[in-house]
Structure formats: structure tokens, C-alpha cells
PDB file of N, CA and C in Angstrom:
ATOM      1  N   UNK A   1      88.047 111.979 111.650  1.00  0.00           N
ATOM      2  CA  UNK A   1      88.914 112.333 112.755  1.00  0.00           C
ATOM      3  C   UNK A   1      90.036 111.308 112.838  1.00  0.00           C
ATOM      4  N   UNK A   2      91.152 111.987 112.968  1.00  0.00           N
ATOM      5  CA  UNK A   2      91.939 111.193 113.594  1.00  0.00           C
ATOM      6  C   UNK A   2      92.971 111.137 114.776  1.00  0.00           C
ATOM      7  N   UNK A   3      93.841 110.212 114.287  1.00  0.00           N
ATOM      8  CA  UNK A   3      94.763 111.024 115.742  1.00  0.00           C
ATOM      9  C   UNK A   3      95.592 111.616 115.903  1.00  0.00           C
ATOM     10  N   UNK A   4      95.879 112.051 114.697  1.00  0.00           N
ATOM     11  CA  UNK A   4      97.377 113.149 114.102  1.00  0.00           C
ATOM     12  C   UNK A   4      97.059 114.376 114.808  1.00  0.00           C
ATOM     13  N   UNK A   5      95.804 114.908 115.826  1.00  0.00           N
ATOM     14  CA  UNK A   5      95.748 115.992 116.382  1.00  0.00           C
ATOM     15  C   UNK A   5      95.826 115.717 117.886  1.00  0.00           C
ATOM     16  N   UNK A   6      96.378 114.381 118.339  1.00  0.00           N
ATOM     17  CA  UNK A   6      95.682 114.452 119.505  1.00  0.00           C
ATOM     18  C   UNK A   6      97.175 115.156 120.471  1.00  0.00           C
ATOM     19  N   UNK A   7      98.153 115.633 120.150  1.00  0.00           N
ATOM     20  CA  UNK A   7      98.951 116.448 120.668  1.00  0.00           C
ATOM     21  C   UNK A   7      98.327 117.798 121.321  1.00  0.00           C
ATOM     22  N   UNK A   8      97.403 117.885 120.325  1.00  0.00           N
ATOM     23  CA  UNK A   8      96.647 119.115 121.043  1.00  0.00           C
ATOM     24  C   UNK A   8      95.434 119.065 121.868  1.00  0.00           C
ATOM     25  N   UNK A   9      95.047 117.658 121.917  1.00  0.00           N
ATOM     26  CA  UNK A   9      93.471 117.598 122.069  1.00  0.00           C
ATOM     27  C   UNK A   9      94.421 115.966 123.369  1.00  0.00           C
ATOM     28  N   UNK A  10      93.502 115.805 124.208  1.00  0.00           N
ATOM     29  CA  UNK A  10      93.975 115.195 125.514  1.00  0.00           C
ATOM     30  C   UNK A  10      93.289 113.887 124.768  1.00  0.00           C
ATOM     31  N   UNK A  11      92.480 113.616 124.146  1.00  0.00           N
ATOM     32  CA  UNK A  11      92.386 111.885 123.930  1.00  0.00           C
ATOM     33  C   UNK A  11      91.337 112.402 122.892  1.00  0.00           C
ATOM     34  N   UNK A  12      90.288 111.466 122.245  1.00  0.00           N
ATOM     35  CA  UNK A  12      89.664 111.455 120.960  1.00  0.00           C
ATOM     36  C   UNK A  12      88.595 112.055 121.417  1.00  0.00           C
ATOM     37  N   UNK A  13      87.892 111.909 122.555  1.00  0.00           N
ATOM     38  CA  UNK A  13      86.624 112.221 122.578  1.00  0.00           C
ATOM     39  C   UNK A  13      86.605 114.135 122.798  1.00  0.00           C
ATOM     40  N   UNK A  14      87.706 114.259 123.547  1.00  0.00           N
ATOM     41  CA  UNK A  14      87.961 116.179 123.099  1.00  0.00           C
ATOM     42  C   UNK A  14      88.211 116.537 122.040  1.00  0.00           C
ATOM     43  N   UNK A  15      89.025 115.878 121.295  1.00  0.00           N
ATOM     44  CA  UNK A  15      89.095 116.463 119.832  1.00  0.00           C
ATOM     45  C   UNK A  15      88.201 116.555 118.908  1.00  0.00           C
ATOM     46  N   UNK A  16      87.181 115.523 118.953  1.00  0.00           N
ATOM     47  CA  UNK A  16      86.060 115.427 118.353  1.00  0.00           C
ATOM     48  C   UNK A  16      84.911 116.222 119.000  1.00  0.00           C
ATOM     49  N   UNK A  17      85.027 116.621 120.145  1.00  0.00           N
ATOM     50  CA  UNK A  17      84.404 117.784 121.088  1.00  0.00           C
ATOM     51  C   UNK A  17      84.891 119.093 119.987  1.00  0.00           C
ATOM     52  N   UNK A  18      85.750 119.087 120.346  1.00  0.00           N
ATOM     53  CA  UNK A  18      86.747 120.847 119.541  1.00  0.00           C
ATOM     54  C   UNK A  18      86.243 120.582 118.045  1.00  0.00           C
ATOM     55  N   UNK A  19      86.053 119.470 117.349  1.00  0.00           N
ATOM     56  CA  UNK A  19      86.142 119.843 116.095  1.00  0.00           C
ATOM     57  C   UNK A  19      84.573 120.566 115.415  1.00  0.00           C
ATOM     58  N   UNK A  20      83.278 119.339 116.460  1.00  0.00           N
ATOM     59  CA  UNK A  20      82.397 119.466 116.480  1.00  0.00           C
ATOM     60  C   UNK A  20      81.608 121.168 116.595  1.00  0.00           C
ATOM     61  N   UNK A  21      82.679 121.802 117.219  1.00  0.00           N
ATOM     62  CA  UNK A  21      82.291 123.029 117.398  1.00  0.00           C
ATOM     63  C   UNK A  21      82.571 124.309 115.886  1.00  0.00           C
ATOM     64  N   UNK A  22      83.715 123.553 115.082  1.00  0.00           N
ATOM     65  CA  UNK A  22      83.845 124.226 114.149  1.00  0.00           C
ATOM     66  C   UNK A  22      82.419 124.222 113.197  1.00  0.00           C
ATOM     67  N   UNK A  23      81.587 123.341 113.316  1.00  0.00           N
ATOM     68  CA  UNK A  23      80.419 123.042 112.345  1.00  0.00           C
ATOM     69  C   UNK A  23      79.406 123.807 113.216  1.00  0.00           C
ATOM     70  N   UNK A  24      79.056 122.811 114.744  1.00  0.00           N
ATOM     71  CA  UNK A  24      77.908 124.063 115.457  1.00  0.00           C
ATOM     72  C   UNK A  24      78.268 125.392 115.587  1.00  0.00           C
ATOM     73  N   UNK A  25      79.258 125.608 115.983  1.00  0.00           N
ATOM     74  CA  UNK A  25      79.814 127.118 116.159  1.00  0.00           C
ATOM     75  C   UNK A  25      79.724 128.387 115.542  1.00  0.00           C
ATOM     76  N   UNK A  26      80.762 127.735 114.169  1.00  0.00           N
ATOM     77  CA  UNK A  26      81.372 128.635 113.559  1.00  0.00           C
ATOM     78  C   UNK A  26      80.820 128.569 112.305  1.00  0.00           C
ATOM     79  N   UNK A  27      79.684 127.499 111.666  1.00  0.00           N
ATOM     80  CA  UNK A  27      79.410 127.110 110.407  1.00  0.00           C
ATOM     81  C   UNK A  27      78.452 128.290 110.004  1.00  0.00           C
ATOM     82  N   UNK A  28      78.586 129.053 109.121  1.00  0.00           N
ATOM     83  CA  UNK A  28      77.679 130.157 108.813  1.00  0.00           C
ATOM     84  C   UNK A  28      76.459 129.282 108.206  1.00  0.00           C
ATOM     85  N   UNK A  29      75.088 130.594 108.243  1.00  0.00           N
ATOM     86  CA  UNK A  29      74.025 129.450 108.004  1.00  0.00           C
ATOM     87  C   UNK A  29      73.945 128.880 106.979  1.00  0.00           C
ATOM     88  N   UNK A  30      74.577 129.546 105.525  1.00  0.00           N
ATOM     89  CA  UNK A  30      74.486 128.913 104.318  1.00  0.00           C
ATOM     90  C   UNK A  30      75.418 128.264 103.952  1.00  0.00           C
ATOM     91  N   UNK A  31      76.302 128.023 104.918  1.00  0.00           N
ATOM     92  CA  UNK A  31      77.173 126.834 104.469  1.00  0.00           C
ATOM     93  C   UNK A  31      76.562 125.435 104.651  1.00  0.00           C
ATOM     94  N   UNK A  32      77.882 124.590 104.392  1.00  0.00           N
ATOM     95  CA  UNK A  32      77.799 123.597 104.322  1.00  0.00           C
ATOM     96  C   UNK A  32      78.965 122.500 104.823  1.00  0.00           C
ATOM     97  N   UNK A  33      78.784 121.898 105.818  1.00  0.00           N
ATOM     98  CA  UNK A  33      79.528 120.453 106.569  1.00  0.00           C
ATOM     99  C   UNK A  33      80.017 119.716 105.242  1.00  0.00           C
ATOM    100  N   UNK A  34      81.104 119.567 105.065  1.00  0.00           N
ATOM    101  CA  UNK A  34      81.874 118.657 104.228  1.00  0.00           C
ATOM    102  C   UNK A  34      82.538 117.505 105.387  1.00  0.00           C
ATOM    103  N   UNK A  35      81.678 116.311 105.323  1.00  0.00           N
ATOM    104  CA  UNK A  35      82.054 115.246 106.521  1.00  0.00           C
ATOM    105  C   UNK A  35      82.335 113.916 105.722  1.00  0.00           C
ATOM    106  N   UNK A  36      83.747 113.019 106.200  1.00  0.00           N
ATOM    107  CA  UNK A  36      84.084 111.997 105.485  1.00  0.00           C
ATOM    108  C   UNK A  36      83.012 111.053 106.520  1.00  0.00           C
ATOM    109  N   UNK A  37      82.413 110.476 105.260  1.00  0.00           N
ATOM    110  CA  UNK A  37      81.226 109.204 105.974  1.00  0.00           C
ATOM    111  C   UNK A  37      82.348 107.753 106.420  1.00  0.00           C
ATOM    112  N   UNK A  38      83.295 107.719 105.978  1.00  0.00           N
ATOM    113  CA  UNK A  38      84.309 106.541 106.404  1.00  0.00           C
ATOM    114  C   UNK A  38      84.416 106.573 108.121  1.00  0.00           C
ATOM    115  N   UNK A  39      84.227 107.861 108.613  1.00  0.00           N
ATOM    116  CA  UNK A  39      84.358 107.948 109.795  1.00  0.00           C
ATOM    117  C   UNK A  39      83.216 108.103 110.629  1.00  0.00           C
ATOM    118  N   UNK A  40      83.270 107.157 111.670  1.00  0.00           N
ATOM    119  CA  UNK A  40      81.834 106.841 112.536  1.00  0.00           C
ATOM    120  C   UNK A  40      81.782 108.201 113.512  1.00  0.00           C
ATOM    121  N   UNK A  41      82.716 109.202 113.400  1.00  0.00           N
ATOM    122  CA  UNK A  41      82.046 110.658 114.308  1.00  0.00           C
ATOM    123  C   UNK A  41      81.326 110.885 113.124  1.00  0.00           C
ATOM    124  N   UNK A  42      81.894 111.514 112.236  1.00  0.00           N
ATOM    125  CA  UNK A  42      81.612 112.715 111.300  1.00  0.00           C
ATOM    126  C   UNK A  42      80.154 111.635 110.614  1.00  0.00           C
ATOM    127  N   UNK A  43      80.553 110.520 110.442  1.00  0.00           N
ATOM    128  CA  UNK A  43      78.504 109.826 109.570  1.00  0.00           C
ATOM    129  C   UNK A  43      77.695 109.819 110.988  1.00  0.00           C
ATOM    130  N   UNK A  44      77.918 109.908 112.077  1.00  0.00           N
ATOM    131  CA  UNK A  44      77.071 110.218 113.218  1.00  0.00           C
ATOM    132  C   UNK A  44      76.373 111.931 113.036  1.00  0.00           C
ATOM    133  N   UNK A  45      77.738 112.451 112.762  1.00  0.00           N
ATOM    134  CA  UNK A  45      76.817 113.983 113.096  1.00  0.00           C
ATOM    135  C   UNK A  45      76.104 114.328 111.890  1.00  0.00           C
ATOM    136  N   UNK A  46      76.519 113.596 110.501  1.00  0.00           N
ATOM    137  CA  UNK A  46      75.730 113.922 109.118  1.00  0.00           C
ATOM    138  C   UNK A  46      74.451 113.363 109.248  1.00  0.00           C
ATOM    139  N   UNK A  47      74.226 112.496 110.015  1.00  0.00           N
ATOM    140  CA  UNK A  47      72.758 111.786 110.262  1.00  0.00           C
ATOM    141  C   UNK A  47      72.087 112.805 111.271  1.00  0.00           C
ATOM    142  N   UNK A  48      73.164 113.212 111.769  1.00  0.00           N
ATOM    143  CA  UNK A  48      72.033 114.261 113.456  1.00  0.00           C
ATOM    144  C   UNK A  48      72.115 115.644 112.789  1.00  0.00           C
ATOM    145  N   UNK A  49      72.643 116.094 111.501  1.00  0.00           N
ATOM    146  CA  UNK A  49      72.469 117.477 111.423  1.00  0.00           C
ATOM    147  C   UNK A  49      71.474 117.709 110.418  1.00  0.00           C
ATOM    148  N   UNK A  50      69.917 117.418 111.066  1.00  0.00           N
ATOM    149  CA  UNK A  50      69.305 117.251 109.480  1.00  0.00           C
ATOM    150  C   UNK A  50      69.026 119.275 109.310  1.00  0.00           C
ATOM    151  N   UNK A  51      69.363 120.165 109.875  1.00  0.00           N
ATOM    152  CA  UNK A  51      69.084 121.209 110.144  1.00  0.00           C
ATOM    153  C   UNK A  51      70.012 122.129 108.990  1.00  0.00           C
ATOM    154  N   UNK A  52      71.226 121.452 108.942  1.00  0.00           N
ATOM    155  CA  UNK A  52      72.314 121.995 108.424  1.00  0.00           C
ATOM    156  C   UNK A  52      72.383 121.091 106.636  1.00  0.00           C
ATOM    157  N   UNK A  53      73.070 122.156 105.509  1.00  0.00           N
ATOM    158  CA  UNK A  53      73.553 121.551 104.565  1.00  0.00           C
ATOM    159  C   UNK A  53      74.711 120.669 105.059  1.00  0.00           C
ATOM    160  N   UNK A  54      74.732 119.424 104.105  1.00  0.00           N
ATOM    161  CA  UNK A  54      75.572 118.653 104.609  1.00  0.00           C
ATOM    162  C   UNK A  54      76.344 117.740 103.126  1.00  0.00           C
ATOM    163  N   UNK A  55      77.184 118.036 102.920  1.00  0.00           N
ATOM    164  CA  UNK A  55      77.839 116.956 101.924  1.00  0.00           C
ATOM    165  C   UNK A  55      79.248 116.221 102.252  1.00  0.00           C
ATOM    166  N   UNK A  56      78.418 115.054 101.821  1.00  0.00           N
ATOM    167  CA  UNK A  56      79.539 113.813 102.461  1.00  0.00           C
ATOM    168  C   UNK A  56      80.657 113.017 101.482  1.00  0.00           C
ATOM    169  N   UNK A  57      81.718 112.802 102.002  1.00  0.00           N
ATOM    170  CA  UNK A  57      82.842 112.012 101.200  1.00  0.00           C
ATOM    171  C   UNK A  57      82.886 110.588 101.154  1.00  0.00           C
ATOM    172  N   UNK A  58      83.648 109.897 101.016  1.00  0.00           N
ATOM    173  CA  UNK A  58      84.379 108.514 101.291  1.00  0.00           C
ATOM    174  C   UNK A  58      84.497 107.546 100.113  1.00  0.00           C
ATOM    175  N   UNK A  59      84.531 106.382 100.569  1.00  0.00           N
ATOM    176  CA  UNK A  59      84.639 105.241  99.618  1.00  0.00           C
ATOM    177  C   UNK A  59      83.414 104.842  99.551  1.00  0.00           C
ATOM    178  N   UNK A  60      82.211 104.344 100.540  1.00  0.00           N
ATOM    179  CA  UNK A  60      81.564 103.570 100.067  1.00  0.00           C
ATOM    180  C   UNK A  60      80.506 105.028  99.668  1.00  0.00           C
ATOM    181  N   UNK A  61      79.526 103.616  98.988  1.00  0.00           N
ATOM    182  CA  UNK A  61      78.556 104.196  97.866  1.00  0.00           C
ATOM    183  C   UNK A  61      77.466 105.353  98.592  1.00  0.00           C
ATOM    184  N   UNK A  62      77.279 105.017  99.855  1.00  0.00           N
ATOM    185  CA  UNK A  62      76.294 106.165 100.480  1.00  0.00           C
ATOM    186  C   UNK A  62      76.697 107.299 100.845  1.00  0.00           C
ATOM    187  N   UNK A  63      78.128 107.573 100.374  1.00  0.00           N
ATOM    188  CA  UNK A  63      78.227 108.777 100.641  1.00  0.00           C
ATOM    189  C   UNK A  63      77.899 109.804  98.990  1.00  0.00           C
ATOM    190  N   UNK A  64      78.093 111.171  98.989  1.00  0.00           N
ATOM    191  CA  UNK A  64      77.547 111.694  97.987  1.00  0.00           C
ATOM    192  C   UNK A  64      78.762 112.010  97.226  1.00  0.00           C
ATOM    193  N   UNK A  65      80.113 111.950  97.502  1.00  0.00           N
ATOM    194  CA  UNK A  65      81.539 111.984  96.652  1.00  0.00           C
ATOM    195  C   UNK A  65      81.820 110.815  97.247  1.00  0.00           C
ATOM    196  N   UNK A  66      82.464 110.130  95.367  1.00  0.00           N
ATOM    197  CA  UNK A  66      83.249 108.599  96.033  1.00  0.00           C
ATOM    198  C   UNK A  66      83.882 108.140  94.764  1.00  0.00           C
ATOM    199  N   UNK A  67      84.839 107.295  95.104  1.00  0.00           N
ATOM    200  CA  UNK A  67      85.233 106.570  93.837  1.00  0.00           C
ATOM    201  C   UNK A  67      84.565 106.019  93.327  1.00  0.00           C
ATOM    202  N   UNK A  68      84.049 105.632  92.033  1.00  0.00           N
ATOM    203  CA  UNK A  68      83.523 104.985  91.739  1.00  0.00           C
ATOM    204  C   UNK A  68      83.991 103.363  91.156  1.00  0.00           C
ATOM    205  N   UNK A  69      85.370 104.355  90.627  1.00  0.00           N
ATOM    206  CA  UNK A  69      86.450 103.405  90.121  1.00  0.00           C
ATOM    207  C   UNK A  69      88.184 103.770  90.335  1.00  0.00           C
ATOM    208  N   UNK A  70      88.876 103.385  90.688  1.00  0.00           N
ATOM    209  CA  UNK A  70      89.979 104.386  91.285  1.00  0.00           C
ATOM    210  C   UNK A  70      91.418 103.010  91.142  1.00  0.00           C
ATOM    211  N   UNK A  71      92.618 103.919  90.699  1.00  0.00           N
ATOM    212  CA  UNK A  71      93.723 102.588  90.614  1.00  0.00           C
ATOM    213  C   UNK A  71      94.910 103.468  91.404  1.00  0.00           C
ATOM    214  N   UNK A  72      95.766 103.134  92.424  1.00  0.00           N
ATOM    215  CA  UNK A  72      96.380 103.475  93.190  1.00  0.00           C
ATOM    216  C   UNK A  72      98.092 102.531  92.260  1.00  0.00           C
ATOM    217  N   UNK A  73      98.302 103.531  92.099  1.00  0.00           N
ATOM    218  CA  UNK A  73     100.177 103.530  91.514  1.00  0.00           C
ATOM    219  C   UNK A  73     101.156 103.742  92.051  1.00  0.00           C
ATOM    220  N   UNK A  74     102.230 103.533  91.680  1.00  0.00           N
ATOM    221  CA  UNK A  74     103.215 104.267  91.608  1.00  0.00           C
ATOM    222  C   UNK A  74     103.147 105.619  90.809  1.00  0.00           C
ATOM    223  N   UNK A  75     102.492 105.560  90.023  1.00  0.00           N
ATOM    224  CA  UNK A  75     102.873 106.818  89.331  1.00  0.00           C
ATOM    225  C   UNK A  75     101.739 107.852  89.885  1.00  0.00           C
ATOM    226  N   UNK A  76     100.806 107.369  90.827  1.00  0.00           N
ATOM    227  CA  UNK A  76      99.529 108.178  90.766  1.00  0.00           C
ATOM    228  C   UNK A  76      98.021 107.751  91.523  1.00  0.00           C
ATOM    229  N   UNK A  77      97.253 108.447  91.208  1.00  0.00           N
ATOM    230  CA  UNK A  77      96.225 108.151  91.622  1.00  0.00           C
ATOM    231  C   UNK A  77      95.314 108.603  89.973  1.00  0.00           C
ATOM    232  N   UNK A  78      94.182 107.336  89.729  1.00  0.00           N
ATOM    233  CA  UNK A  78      93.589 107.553  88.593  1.00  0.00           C
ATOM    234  C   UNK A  78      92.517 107.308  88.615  1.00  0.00           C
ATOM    235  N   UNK A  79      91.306 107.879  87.771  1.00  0.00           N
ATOM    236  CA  UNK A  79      89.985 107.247  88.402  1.00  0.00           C
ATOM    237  C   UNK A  79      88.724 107.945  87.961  1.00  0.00           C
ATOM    238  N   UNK A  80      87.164 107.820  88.426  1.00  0.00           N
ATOM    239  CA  UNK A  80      86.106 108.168  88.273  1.00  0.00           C
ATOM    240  C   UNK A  80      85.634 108.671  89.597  1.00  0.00           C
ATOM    241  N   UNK A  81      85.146 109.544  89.835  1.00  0.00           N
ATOM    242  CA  UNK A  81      85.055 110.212  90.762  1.00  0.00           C
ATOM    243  C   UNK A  81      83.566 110.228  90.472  1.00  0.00           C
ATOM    244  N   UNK A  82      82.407 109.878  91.572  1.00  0.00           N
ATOM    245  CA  UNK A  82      81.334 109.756  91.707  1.00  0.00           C
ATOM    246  C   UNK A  82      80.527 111.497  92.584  1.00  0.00           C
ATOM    247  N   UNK A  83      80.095 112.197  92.110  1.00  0.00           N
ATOM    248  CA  UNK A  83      79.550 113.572  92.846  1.00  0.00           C
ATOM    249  C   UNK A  83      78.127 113.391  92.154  1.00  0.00           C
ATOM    250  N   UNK A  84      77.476 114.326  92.912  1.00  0.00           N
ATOM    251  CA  UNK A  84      75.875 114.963  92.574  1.00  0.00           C
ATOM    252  C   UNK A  84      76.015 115.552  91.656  1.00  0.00           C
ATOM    253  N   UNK A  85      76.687 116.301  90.784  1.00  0.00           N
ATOM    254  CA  UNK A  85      76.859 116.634  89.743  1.00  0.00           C
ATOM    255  C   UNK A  85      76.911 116.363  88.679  1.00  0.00           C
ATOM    256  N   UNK A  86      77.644 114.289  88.822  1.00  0.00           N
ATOM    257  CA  UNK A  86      77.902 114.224  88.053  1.00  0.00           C
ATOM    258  C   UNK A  86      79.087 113.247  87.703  1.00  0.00           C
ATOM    259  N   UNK A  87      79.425 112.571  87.053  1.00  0.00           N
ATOM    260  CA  UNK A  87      80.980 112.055  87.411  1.00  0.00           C
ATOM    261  C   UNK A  87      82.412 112.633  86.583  1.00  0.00           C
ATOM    262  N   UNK A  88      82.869 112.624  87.456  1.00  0.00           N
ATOM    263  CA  UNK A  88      84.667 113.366  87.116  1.00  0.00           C
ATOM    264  C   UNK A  88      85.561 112.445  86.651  1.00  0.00           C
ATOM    265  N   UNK A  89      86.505 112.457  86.070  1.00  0.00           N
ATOM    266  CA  UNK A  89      87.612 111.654  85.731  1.00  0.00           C
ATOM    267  C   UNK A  89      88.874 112.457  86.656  1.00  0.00           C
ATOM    268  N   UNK A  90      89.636 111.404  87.535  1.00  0.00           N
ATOM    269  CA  UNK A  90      90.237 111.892  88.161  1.00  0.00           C
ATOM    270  C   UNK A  90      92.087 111.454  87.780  1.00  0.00           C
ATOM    271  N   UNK A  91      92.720 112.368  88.020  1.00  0.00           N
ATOM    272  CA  UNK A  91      93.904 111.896  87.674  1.00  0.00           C
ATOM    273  C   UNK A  91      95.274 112.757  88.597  1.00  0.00           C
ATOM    274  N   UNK A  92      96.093 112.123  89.063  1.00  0.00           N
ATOM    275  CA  UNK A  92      96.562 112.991  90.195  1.00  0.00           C
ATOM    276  C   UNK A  92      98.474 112.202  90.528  1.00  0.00           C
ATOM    277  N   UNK A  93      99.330 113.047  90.517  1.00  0.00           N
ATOM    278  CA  UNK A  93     100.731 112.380  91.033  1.00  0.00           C
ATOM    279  C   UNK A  93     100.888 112.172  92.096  1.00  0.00           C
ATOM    280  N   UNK A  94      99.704 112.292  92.829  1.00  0.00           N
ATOM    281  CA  UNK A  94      99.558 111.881  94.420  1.00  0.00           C
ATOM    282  C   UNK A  94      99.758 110.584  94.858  1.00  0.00           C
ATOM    283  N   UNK A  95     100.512 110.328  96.065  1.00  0.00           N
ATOM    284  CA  UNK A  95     100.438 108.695  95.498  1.00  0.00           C
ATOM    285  C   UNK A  95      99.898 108.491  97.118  1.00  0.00           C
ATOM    286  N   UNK A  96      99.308 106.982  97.267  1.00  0.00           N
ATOM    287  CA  UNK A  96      98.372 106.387  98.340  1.00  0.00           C
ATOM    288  C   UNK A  96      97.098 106.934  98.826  1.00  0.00           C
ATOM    289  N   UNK A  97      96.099 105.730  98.968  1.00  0.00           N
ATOM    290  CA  UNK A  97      94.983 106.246  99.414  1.00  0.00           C
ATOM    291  C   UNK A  97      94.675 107.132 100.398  1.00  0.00           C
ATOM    292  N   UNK A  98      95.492 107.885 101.629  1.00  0.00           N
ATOM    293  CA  UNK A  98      95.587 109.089 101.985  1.00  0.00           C
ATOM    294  C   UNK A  98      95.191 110.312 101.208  1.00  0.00           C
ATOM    295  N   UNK A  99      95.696 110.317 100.393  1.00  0.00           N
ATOM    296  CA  UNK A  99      95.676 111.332  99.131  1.00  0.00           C
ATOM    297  C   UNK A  99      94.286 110.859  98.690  1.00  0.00           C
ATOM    298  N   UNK A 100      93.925 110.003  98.254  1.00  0.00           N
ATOM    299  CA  UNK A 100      92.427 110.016  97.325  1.00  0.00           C
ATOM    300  C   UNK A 100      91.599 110.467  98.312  1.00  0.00           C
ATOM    301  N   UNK A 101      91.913 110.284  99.887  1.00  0.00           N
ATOM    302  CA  UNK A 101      90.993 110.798 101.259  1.00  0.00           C
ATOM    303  C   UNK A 101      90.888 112.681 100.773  1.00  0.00           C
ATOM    304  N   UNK A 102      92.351 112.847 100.492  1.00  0.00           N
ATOM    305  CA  UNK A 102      92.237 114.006 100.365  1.00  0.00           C
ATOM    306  C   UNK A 102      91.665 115.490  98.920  1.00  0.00           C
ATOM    307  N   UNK A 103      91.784 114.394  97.993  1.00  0.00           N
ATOM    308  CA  UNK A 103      91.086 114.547  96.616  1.00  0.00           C
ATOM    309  C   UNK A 103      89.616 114.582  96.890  1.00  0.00           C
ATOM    310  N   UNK A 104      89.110 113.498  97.770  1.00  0.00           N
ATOM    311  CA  UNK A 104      87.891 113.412  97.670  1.00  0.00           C
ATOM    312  C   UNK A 104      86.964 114.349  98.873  1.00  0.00           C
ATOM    313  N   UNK A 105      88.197 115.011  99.576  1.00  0.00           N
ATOM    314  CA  UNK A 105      87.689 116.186 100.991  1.00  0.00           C
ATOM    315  C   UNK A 105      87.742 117.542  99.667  1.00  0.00           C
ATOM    316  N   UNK A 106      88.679 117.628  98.890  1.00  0.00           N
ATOM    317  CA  UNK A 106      88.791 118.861  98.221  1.00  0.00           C
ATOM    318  C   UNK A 106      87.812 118.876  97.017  1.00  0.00           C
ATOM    319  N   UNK A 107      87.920 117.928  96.463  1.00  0.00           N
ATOM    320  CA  UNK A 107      86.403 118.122  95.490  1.00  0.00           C
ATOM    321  C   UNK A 107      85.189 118.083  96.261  1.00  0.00           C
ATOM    322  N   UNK A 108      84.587 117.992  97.594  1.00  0.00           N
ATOM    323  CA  UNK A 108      83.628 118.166  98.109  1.00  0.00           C
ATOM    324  C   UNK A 108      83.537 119.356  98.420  1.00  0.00           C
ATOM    325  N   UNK A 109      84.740 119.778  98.891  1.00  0.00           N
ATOM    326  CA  UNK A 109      84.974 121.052  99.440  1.00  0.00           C
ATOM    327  C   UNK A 109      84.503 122.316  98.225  1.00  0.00           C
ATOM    328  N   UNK A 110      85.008 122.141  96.996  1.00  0.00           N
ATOM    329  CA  UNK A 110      84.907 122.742  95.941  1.00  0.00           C
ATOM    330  C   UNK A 110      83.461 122.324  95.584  1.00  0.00           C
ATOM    331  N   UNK A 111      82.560 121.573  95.271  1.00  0.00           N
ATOM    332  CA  UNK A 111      81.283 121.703  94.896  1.00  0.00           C
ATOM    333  C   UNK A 111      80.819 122.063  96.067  1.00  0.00           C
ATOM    334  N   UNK A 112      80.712 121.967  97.377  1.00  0.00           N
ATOM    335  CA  UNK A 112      80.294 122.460  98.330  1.00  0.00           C
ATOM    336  C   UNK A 112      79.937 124.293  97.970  1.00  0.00           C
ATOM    337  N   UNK A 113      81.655 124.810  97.851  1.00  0.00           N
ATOM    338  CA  UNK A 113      81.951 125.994  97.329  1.00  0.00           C
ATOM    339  C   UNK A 113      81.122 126.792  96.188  1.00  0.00           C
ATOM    340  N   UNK A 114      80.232 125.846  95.383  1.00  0.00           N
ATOM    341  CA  UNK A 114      79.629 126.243  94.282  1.00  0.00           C
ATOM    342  C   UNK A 114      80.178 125.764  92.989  1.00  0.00           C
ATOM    343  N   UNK A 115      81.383 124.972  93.003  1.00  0.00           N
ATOM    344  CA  UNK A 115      81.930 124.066  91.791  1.00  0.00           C
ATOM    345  C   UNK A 115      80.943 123.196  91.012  1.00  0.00           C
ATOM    346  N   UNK A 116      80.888 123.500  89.268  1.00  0.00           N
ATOM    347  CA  UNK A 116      80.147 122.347  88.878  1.00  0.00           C
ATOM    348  C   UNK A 116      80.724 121.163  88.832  1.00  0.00           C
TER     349      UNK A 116
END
């Protein structure tokens, strides 16, 4: 979570109210919560949803997608990408760790999806 939504949401603890509902709500049963563990909402609710599939992102090692090894450029983003699957070689004209936040939400998102 952050605070790039809070235009819509009156302070953090509603937005994280509203978002929370997209997972209890709206999460069909065979899905699956794609939650960045960097963030103390989303590794709170991956610990409280033992009910629900759940696959997690970030940097450090306890989550289940992560860098393993990663070099931030000018020209790019480059790297080893750590999944349950398996490890990836990652390579991308994306530039700043924003972007590897977001590499590493979309390859979760995609094995989540059924990606090998």
C-alpha cells in the first residue's frame, strides 16, 4: 500500500480498509492474493489468510518471488529472479527499483495465473 491512492481514500487506514475488501470480497475461491511482503499491511494479512491461496513478492528472502540477484542501471533492470518454480533471468529497460516492485507484482501475478 501506498499513498499514491490516498486522493481517494481519506487517510491509510481506509484505503487499506477498501483494498482489503478486494481479496475478502471479491477474491474468487480459487484464486489467489498476490501480496508484496515489503509491506507491513499486505505480510499482516498473508500471515492471517491461512484460508486463502496466497503468493507473496518483495526483496527479502521470505517472500516466495524475489531477487535473488538484481543490478539497477541506467540502461535497465537485470537479474535472477527467485519463484517456486524456479529461477528466472530477468532483464528489463525499466529503470529504478519501482519497476523491479513492479516486475516482481507481474511475475507473481503470472505464476499465480498458472505461468511456469
Amino acid at each position: 500500500l501506498s499513498h499514491e491512492h490516498l486522493d481517494f481514500h481519506g487517510n491509510m487506514e481506509e484505503y487499506a480498509a477498501a483494498k482489503k475488501l478486494l481479496f475478502t470480497e471479491h477474491l474468487k475461491d480459487d484464486g489467489t492474493a498476490v501480496l508484496n511482503m515489503d509491506d507491513h499491511v499486505s505480510r499482516a494479512w498473508a500471515m492471517e489468510w491461512k484460508n486463502k491461496k496466497v503468493l507473496t513478492y518483495g526483496f527479502a528472502s521470505n517472500a516466495a518471488v524475489y531477487p535473488e540477484k538484481f543490478a539497477l542501471t541506467t540502461e535497465g533492470i537485470s537479474g535472477k529472479i527467485h519463484t517456486p518454480s524456479g529461477p528466472i533471468g530477468l532483464e528489463s529497460n525499466l529503470l529504478g527499483r519501482h519497476n523491479l516492485y513492479n516486475l516482481l507484482s507481474a511475475i507473481s501475478a503470472s505464476l499465480a495465473w498458472g505461468a511456469p
